[in-house]
Protein backbone atom coordinates (compact mmCIF):
# COMPACT_ATOMS: atom_id res chain seq x y z
CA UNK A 1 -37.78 2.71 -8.94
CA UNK A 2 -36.37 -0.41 -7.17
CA UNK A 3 -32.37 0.79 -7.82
CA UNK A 4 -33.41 3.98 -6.60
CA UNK A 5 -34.80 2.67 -3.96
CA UNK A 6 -31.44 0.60 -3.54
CA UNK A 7 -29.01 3.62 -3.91
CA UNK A 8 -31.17 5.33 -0.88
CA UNK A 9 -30.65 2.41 1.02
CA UNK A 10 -26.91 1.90 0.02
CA UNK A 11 -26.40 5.68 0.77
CA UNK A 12 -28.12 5.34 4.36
CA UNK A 13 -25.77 2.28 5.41
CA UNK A 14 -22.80 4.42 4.21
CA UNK A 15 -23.84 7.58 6.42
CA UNK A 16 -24.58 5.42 9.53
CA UNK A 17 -21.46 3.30 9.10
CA UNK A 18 -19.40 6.56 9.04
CA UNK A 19 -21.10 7.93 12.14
CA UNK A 20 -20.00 4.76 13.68
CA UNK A 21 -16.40 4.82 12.91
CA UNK A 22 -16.75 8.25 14.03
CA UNK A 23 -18.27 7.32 17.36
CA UNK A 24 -15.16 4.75 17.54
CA UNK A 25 -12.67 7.53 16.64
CA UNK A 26 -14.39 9.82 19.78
CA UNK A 27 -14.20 7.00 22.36
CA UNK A 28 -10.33 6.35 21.83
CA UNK A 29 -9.25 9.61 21.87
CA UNK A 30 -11.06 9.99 25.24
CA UNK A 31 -8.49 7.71 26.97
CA UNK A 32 -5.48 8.04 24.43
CA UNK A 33 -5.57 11.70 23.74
CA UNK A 34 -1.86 11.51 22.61
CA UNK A 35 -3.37 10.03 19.48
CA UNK A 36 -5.42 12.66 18.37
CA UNK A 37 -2.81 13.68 15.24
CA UNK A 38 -2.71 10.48 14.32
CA UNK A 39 -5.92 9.35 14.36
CA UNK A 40 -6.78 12.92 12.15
CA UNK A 41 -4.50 11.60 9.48
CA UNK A 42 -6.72 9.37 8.44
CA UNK A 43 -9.71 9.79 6.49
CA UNK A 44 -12.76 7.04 6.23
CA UNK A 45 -14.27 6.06 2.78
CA UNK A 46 -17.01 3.93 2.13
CA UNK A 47 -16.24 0.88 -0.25
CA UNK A 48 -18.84 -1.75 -1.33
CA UNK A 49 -16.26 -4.54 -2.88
CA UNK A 50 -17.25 -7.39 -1.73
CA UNK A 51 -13.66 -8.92 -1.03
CA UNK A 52 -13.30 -6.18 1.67
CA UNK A 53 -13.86 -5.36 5.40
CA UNK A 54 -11.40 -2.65 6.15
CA UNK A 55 -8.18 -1.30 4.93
CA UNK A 56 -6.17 1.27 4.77
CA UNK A 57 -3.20 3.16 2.69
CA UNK A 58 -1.81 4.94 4.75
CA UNK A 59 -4.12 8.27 4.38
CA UNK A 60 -7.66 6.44 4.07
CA UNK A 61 -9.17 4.07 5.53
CA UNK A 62 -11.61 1.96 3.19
CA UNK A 63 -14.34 0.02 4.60
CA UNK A 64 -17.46 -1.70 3.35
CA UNK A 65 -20.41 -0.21 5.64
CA UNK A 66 -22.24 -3.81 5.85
CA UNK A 67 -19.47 -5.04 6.92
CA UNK A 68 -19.27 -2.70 10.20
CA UNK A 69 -22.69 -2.38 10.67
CA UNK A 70 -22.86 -5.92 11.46
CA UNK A 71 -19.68 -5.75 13.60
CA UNK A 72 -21.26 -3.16 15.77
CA UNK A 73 -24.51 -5.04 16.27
CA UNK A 74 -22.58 -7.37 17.47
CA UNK A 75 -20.04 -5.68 19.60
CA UNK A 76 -19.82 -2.02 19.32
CA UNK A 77 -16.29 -1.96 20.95
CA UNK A 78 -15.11 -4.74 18.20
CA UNK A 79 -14.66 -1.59 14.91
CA UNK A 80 -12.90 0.71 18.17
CA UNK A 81 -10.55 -2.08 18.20
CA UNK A 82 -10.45 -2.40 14.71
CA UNK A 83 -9.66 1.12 14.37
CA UNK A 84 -6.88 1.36 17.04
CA UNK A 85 -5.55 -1.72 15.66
CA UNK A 86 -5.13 0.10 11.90
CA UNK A 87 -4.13 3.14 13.25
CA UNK A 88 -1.11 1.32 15.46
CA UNK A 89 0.10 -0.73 11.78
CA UNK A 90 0.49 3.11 10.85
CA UNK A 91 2.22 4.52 13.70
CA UNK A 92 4.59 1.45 13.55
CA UNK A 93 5.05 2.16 9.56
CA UNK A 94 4.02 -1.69 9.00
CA UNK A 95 2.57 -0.83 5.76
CA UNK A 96 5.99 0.72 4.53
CA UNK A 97 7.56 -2.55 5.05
CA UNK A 98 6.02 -4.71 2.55
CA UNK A 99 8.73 -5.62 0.54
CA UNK A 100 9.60 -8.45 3.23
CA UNK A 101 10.54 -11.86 1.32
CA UNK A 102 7.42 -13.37 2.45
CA UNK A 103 4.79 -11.38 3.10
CA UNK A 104 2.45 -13.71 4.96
CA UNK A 105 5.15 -13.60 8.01
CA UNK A 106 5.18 -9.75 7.56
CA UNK A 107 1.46 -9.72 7.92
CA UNK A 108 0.80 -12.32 10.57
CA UNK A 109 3.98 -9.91 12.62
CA UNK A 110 2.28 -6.76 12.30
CA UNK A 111 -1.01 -8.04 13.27
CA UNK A 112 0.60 -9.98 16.77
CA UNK A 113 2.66 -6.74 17.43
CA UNK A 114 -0.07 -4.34 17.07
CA UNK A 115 -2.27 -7.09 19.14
CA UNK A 116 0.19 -6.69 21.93
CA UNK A 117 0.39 -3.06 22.08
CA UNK A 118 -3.39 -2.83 22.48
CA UNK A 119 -3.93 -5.96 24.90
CA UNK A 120 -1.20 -4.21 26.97
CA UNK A 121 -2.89 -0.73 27.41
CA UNK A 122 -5.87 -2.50 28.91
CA UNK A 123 -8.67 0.08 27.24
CA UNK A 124 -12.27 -0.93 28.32
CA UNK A 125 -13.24 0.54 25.11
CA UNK A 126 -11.62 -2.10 23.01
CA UNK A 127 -11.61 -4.83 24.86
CA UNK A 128 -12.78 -8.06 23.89
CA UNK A 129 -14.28 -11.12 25.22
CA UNK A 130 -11.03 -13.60 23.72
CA UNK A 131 -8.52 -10.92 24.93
CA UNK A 132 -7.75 -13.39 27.71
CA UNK A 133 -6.63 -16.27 25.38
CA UNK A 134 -4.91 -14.12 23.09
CA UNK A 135 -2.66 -12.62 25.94
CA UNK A 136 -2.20 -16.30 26.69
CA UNK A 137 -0.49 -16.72 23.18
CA UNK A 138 1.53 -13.37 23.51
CA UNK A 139 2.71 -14.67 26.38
CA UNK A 140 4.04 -17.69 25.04
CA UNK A 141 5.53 -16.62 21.95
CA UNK A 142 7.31 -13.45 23.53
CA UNK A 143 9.55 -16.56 25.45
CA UNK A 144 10.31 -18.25 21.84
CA UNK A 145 10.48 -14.90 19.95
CA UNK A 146 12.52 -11.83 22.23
CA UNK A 147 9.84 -9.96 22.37
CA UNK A 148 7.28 -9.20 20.42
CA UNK A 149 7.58 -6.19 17.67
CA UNK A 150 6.83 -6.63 14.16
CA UNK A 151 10.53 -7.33 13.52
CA UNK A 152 11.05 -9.72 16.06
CA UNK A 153 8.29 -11.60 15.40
CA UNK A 154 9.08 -11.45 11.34
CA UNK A 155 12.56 -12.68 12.25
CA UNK A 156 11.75 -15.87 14.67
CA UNK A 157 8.69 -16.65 11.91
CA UNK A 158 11.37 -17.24 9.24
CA UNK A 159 13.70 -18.91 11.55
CA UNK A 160 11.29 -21.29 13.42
CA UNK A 161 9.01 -21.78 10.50
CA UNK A 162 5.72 -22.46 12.00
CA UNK A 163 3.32 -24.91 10.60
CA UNK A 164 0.58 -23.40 8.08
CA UNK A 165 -2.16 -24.63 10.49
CA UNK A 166 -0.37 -22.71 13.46
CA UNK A 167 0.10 -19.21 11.00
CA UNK A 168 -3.70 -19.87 9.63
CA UNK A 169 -4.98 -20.10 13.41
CA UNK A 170 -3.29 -17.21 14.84
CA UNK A 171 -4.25 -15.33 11.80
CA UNK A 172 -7.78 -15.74 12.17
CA UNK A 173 -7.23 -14.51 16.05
CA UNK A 174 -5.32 -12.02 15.43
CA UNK A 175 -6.63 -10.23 12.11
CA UNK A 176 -8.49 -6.65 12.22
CA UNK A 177 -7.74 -5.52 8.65
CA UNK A 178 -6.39 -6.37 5.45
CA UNK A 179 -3.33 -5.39 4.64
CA UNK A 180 -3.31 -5.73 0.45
CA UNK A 181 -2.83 -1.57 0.05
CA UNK A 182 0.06 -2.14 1.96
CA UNK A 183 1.46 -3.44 -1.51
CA UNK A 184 4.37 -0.97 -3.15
CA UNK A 185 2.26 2.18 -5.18
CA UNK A 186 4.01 4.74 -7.22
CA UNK A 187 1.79 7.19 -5.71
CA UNK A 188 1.38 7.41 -2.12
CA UNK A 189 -0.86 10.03 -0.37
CA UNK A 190 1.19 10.22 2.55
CA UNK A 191 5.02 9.15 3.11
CA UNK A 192 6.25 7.24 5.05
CA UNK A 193 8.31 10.27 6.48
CA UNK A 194 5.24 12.08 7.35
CA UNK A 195 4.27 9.21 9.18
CA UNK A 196 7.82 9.12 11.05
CA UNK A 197 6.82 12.96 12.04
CA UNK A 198 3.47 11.61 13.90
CA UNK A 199 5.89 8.52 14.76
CA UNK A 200 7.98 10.70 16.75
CA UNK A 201 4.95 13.15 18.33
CA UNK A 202 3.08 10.37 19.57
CA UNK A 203 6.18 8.69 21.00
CA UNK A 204 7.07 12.36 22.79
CA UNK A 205 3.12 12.54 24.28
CA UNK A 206 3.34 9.29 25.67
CA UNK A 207 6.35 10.34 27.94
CA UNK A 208 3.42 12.42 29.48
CA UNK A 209 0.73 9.89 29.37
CA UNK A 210 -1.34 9.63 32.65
CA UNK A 211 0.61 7.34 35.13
CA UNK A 212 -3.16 5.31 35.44
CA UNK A 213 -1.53 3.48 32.33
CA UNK A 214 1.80 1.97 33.86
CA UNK A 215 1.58 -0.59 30.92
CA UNK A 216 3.13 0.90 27.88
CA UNK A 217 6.43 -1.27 27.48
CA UNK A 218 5.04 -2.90 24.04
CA UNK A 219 3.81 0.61 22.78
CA UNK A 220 7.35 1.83 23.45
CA UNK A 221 8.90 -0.63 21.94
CA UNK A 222 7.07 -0.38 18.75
CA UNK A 223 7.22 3.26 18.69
CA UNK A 224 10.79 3.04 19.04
CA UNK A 225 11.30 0.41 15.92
CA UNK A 226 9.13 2.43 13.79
CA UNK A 227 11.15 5.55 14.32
CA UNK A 228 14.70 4.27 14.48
CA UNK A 229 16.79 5.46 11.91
CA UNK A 230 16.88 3.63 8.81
CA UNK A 231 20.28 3.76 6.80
CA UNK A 232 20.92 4.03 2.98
CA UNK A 233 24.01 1.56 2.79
CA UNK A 234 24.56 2.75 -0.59
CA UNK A 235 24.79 6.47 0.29
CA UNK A 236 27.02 5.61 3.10
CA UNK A 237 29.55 3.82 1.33
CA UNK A 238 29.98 7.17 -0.90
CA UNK A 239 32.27 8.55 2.01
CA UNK A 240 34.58 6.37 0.72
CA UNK A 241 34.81 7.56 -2.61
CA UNK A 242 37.74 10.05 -4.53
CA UNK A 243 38.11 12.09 -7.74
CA UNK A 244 40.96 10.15 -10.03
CA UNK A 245 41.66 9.29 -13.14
CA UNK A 246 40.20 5.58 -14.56
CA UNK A 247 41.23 3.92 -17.94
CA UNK A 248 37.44 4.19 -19.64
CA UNK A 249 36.37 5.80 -22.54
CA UNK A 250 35.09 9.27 -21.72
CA UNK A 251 31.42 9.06 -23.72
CA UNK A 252 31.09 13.05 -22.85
CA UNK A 253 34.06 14.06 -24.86
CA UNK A 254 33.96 11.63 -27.21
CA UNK A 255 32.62 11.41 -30.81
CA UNK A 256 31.61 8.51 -32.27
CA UNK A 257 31.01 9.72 -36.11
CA UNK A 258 34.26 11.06 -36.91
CA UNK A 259 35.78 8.32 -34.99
CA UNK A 260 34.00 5.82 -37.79
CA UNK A 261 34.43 8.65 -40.60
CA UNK A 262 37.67 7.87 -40.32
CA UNK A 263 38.17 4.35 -40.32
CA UNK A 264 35.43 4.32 -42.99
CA UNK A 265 37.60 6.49 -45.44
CA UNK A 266 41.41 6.48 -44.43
CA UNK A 267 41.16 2.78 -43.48
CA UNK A 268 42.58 2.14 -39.83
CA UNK A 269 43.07 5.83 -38.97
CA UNK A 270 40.20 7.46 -37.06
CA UNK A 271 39.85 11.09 -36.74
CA UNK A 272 40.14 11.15 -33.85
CA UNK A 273 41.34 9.20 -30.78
CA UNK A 274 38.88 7.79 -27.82
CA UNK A 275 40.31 9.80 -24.37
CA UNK A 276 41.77 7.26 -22.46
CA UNK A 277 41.26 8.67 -19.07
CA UNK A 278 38.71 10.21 -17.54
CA UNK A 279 38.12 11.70 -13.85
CA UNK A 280 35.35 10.08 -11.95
CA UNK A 281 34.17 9.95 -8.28
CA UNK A 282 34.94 6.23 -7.49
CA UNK A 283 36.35 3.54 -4.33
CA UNK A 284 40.02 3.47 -5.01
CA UNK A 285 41.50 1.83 -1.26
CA UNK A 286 39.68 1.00 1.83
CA UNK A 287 39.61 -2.23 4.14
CA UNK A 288 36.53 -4.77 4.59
CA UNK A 289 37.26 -6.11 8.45
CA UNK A 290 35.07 -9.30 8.97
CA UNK A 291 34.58 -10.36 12.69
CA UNK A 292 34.58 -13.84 12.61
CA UNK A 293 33.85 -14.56 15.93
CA UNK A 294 31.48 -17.45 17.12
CA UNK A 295 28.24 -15.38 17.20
CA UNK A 296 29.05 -14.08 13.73
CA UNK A 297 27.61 -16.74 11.36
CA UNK A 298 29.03 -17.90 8.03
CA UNK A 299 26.16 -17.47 5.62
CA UNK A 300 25.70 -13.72 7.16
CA UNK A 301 28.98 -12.54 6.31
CA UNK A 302 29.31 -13.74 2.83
CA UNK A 303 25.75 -11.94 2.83
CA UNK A 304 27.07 -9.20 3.98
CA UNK A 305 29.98 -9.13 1.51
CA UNK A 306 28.02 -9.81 -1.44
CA UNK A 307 25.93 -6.92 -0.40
CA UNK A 308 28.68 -4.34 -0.10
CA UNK A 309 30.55 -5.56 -3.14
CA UNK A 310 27.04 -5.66 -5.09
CA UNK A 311 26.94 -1.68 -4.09
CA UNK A 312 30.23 -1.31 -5.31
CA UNK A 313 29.86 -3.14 -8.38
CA UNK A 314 26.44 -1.84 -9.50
CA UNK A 315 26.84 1.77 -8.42
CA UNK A 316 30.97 1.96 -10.29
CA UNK A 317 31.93 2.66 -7.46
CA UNK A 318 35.02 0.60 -7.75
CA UNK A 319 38.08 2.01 -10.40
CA UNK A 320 39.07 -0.51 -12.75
CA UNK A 321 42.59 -0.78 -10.59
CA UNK A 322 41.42 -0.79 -7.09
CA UNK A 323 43.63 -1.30 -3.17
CA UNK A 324 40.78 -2.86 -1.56
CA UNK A 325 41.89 -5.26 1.77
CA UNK A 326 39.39 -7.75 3.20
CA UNK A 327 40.80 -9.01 6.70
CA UNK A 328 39.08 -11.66 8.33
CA UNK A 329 39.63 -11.28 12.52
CA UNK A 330 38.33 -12.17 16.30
CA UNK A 331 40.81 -11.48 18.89
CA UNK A 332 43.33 -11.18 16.08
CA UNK A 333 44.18 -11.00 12.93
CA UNK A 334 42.92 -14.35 10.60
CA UNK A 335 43.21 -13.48 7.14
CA UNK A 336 43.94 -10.92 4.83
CA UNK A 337 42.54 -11.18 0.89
CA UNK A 338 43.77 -8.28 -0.96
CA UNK A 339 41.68 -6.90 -3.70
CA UNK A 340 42.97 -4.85 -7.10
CA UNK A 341 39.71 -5.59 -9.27
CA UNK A 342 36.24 -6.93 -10.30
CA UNK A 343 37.37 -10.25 -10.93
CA UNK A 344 39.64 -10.85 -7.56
CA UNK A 345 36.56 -9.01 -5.67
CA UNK A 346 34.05 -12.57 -7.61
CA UNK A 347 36.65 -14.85 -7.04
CA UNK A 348 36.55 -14.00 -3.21
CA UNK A 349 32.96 -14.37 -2.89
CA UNK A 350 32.33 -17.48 -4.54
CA UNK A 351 35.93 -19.44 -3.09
CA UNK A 352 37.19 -17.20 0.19
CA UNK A 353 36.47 -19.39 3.23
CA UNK A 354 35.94 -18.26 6.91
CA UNK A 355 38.34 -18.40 9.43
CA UNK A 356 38.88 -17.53 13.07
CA UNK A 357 35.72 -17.66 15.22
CA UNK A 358 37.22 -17.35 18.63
CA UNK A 359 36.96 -14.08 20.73
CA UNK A 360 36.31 -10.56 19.36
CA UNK A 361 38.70 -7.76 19.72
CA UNK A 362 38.61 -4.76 17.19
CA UNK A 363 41.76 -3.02 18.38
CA UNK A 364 44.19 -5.87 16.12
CA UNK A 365 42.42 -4.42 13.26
CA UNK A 366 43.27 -0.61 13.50
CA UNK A 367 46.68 -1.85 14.34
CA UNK A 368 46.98 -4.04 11.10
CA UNK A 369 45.84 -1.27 9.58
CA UNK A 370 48.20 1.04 10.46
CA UNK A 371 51.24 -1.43 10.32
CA UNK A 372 50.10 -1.68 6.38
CA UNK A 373 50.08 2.07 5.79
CA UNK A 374 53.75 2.44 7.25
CA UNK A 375 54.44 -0.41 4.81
CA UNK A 376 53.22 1.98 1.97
CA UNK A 377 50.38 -0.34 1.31
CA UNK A 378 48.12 2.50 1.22
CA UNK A 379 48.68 5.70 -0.93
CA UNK A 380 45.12 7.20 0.46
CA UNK A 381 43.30 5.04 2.17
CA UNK A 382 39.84 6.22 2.63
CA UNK A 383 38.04 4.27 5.04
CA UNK A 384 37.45 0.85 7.09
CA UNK A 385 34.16 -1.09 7.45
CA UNK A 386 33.68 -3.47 10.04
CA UNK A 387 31.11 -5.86 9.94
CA UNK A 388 30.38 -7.33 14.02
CA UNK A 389 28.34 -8.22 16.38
CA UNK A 390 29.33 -5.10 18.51
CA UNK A 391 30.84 -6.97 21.35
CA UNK A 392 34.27 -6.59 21.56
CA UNK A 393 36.56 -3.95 22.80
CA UNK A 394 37.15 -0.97 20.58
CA UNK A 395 40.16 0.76 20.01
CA UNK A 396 40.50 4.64 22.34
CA UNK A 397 42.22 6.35 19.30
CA UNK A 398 40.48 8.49 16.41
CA UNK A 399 42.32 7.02 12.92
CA UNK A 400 42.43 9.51 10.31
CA UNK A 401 40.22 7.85 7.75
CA UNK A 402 36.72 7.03 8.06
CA UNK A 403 34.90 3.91 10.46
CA UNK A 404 31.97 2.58 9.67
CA UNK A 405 30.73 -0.61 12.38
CA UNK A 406 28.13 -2.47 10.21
CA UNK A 407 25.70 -4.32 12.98
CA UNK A 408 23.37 -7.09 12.20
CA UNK A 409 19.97 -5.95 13.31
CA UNK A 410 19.23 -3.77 16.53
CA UNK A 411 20.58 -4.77 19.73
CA UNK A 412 19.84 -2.67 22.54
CA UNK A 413 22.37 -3.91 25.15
CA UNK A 414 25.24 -3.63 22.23
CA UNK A 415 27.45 -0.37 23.98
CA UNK A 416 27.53 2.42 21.96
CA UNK A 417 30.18 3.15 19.45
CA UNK A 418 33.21 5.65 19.42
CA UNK A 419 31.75 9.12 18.30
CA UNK A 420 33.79 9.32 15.93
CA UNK A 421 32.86 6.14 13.69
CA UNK A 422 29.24 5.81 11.89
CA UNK A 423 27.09 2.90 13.24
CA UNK A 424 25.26 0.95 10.33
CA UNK A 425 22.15 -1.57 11.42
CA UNK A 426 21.52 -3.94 8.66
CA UNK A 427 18.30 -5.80 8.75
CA UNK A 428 19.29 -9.74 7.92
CA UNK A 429 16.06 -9.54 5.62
CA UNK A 430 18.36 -7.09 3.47
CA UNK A 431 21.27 -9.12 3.25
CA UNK A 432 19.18 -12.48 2.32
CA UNK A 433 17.71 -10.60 -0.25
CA UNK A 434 21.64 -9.25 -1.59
CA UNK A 435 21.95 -13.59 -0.84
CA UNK A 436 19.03 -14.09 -3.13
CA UNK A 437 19.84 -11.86 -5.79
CA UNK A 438 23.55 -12.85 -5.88
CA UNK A 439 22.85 -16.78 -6.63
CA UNK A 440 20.63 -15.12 -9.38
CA UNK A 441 22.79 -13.60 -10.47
CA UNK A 442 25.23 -16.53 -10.65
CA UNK A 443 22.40 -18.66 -12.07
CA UNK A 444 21.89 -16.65 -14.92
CA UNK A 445 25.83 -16.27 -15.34
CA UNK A 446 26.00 -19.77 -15.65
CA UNK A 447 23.46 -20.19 -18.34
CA UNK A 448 24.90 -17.72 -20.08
CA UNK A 449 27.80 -19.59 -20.60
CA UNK A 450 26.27 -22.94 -21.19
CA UNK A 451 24.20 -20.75 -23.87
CA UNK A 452 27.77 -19.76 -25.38
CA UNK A 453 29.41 -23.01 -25.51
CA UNK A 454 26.19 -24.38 -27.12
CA UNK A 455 26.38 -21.78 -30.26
CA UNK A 456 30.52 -22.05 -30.53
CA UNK A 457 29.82 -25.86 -30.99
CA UNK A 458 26.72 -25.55 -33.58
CA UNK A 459 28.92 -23.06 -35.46
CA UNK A 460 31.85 -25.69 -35.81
């Protein structure tokens, strides 16, 4: 009788706590009607864990019905702002970014982003009695940061790194939600690209948002991050590639058993022979131009090249002879490293040093280029990639191979490109991680051969 009793009264708080979020849901579409295909994305479910307050994957929001009941006692307008707050991690696809290197920055970002947005649109049906101190704070860090979106904010946390006491205090301000189904699934209910869909309706509504609400620069500017394009470096790169014949054995056409059969039986004659050649889609010449100008910094372009030749390496894209030029250049040219294979492409990366850091001028580049093609350098040369800052002066010609300008994270007074080149933004969270997984990789390289010279001297 007494857990009966219990599951009526569990079922009760579950029913009223649901009637409350949806009395929450009500009152913010009343002044943000823009969000109303948003906010009917998500779905509420009831969750009695007792590690949990409220959550969400994406496509449900999970919430344990004590938790808000108590909230609301207290504040009604505190699980509104709870709710907006989830629904803007969403909106701004924060919960599609957890794969940051450390996640605590990532979630401390998304929280004082989202924080911002809300504070900014000055809703009486969210606000809250500390709003004035935490605008204080906002205020503050948007000075140290430039600006504050998630990004921003993730970027100057691992640059500055803030003291644990500082991050554990403007946690406990800041936090609405937890963010632990934010965590990689292989299953998730909705994508991130349906997400980028409401991303991009909600960004088009606001355009037509009632002009009582002239404060909307942080909701822009989150909208805006969330819905820029994101670029597959790897997929890119493939523009670069060609049809030709490579030196490898071709496992299609070839057959192993009579291969053995015949050195089995007939002693060193095989049956027949491996096929030498075989025609695969691969990089067989293009140029790596490095700007090497003062606001280009050293670690960042070795990142950067250790990313790009990781692509190269991992994917095969590279032929076992390759043309491959790596020029180094500001306001002219400062190096040039040429390139034929695997091991010349390593050597590079751990020994090639910097050099140049003066002005930036691409146009020196496009003429090298060209200077080495009339020079027969080139038999087909595919395409160039240049790796900037974006501030320089780019050549008025269209070559006749493809351009691909590689920025470092998104500037919005960088001018545009030409039209006919492909811009790249790389995040410098992706290249520490190529960074990270490089000295890995050298690590375990290393102990490799310390394992090898350890067995050749037990065996003698």
């Amino acid at each position: 009788m007494g857990n009966g009793a219990e599951e009526v009264s569990r079922e009760k708080k579950r029913k009223l706590a649901n009637q409350v979020l949806s009395l929450s849901r009500d009152s913010i579409l009343v002044s943000l009607r823009f969000l109303d295909t948003a906010l009917s994305s998500l779905r509420f479910q009831a969750d009695d864990r007792e590690n949990l307050f409220l959550a969400a994957d994406g496509r449900t929001v999970f919430f344990n019905p004590v938790w808000v009941l108590k909230q609301y006692q207290r504040e009604p307008r505190y699980i509104s702002r709870c709710l907006l707050h989830v629904l803007f991690h969403c909106i701004f696809h924060h919960n599609f970014q957890y794969q940051k290197l450390d996640a605590q920055a990532w979630d401390l970002a998304a929280d004082l982003a989202v924080e911002e947005a809300i504070l900014e649109l000055e809703l009486p049906g969210v606000t809250l009695p500390r709003d004035p101190d935490l605008r204080r704070r906002l205020s503050a860090l948007r000075e140290e940061a430039g600006g504050l979106t998630a990004d921003r904010l993730y970027r100057y946390f691992r640059r500055a790194q803030p003291s644990d006491a500082w991050r554990e205090e403007m946690a406990d301000l800041f936090r609405r939600d937890q963010h632990f189904l934010w965590k990689p699934r292989e299953e998730l209910l909705v994508t991130e690209e349906q997400w980028r869909k409401i991303s991009e309706r909600v960004r088009t509504e606001l355009k037509s948002f009632t002009e009582s609400h002239k404060n909307k620069e942080a909701l822009q500017e989150n909208l805006q991050e969330a819905v820029k394009d994101r670029y597959d470096y790897g997929e890119i790169l493939r523009r670069f590639m060609v049809t030709g014949e490579d030196v490898r054995v071709n496992d299609e056409e070839f057959d192993y058993i009579y291969y053995h059969y015949g050195l089995e039986h007939y002693g060193n004659l095989p049956l027949i022979e491996p096929l030498e050649y075989r025609e695969i889609p691969g990089i067989r010449e293009f140029v790596i131009a490095i700007d090497t100008s003062a606001s280009c910094r050293g670690n960042i372009v070795k990142a950067f090249l250790r990313k790009t030749c990781s692509i190269l390496m991992s994917e095969e894209l590279f032929f076992s002879r390759t043309n491959v030029h790596i020029l180094q250049c500001d306001s002219q040219i400062q190096g040039d490293v040429k390139v034929t294979n695997q091991e010349e492409l390593e050597h590079f990366l751990l020994h090639g040093k910097l050099q140049g850091f003066g002005a930036t001028d691409f146009r020196p580049v496009f003429d090298y280029v060209e200077e080495l093609r009339e020079k027969k350098e080139f038999e087909n040369l595919k395409g160039l990639i240049y790796f900037t800052d974006g501030y320089g002066i780019y050549p008025e010609r269209m070559p006749d191979y493809e351009v691909i300008f590689a920025f470092l994270n998104e500037d919005e007074n960088r001018a545009p490109v030409p039209p006919w080149s492909v811009k790249v933004v790389l995040e410098e969270e992706e290249l520490e991680r190529a960074r990270q997984q490089e000295e890995e990789w050298e690590k375990s390289r290393q102990q490799g051969n310390e394992a090898d010279v350890k067995e050749d001297l037990h065996e003698h």
